[in-house]
C-alpha atoms as a PDB file:
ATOM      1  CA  UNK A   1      70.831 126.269  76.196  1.00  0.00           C
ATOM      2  CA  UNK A   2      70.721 125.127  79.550  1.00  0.00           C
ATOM      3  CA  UNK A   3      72.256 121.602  81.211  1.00  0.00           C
ATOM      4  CA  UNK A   4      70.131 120.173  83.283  1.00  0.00           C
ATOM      5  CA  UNK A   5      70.594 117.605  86.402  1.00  0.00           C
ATOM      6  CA  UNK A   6      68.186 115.196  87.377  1.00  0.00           C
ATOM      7  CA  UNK A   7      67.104 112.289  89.379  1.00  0.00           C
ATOM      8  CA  UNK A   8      64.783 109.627  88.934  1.00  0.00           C
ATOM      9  CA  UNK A   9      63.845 106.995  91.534  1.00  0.00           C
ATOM     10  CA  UNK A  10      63.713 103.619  89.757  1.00  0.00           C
ATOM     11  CA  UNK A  11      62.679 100.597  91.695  1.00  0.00           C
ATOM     12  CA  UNK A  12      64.926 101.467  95.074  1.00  0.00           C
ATOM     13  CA  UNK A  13      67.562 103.208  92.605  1.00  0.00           C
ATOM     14  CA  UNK A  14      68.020 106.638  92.402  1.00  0.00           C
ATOM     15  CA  UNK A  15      69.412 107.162  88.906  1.00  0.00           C
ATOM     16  CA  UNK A  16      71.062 110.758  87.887  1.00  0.00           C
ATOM     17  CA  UNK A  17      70.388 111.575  84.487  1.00  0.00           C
ATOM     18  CA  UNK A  18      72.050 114.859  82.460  1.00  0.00           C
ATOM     19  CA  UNK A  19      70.168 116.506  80.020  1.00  0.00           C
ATOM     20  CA  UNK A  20      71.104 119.920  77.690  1.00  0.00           C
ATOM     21  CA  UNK A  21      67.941 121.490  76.515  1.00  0.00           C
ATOM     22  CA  UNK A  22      67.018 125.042  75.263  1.00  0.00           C
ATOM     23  CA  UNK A  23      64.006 124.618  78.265  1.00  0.00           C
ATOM     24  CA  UNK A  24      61.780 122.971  80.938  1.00  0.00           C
ATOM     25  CA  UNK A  25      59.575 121.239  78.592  1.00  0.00           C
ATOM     26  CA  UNK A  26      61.922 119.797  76.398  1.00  0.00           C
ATOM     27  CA  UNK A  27      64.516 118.554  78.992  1.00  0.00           C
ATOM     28  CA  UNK A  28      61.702 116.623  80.418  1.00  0.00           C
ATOM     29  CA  UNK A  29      60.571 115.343  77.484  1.00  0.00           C
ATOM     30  CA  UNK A  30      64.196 114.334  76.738  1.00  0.00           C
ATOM     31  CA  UNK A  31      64.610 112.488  80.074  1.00  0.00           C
ATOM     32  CA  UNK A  32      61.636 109.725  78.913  1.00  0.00           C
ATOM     33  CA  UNK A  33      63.626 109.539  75.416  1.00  0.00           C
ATOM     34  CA  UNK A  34      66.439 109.015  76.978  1.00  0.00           C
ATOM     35  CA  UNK A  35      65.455 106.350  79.244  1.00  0.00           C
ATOM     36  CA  UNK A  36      63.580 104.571  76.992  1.00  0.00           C
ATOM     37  CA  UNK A  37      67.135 104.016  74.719  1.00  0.00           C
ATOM     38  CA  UNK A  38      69.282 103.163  77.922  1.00  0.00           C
ATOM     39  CA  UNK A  39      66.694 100.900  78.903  1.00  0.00           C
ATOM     40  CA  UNK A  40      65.418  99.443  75.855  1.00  0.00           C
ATOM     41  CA  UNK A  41      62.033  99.772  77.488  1.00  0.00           C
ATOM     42  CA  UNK A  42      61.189 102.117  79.528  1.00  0.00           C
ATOM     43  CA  UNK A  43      61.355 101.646  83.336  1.00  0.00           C
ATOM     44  CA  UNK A  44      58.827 102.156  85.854  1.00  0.00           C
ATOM     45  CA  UNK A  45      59.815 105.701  86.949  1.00  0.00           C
ATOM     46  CA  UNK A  46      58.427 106.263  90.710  1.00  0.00           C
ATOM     47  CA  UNK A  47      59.775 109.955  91.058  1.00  0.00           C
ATOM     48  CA  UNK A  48      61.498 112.882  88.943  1.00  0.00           C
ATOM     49  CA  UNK A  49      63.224 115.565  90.180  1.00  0.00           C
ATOM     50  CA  UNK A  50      64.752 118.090  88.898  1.00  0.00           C
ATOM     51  CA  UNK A  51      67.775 119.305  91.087  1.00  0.00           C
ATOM     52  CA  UNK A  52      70.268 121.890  88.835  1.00  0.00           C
ATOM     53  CA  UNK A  53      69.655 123.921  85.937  1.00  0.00           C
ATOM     54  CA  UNK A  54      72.841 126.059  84.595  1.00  0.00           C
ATOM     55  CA  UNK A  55      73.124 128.439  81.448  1.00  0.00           C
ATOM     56  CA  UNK A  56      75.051 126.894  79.354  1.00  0.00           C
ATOM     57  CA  UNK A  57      77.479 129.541  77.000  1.00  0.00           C
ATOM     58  CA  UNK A  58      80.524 127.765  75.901  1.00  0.00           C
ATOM     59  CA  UNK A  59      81.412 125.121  78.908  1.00  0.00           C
ATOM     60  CA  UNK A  60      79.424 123.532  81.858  1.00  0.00           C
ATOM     61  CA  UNK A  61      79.479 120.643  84.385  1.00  0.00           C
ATOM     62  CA  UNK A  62      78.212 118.449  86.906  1.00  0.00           C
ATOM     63  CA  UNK A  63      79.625 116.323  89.135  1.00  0.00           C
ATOM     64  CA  UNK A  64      78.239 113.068  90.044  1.00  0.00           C
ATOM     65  CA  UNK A  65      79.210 111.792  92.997  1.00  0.00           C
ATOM     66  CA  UNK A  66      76.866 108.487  93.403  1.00  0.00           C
ATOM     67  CA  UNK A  67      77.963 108.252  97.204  1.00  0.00           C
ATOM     68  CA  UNK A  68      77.522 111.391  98.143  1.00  0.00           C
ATOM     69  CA  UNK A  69      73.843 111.402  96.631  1.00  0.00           C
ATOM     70  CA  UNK A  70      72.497 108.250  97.798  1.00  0.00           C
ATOM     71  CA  UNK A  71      72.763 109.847 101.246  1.00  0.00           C
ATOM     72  CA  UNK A  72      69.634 112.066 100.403  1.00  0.00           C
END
């Protein structure tokens, strides 16, 4: 399994999404599913990137610190 960190630019938002998946495909699959239920409907996603993929054995992390990335 891997965790996977993304970001997606919605309207002028840049929105970091986490995703564990056993691969590519499905994590990005996973990302539309995912924003479809936090949204309801699913927004208007202008740009997807994919920014950290770790191997996932027993423990994992990211940290998110929305400050420090909306300086990219």
């Amino acid at each position: 399994m891997f965790l996977y960190r993304f970001e997606a630019t919605i309207e002028s938002r840049i929105v970091p999404i986490v995703i564990l998946a056993n691969d590519d495909e499905k994590a990005f699959k996973l990302v539309d599913t995912e924003l479809e239920k936090f949204y309801v409907k699913k927004p208007d996603v202008k740009e997807l990137l994919m920014y950290e993929k770790k191997k996932v054995s027993q423990s994992g992390g990211f940290v998110l610190d929305l400050e420090v990335l909306s300086k990219r």
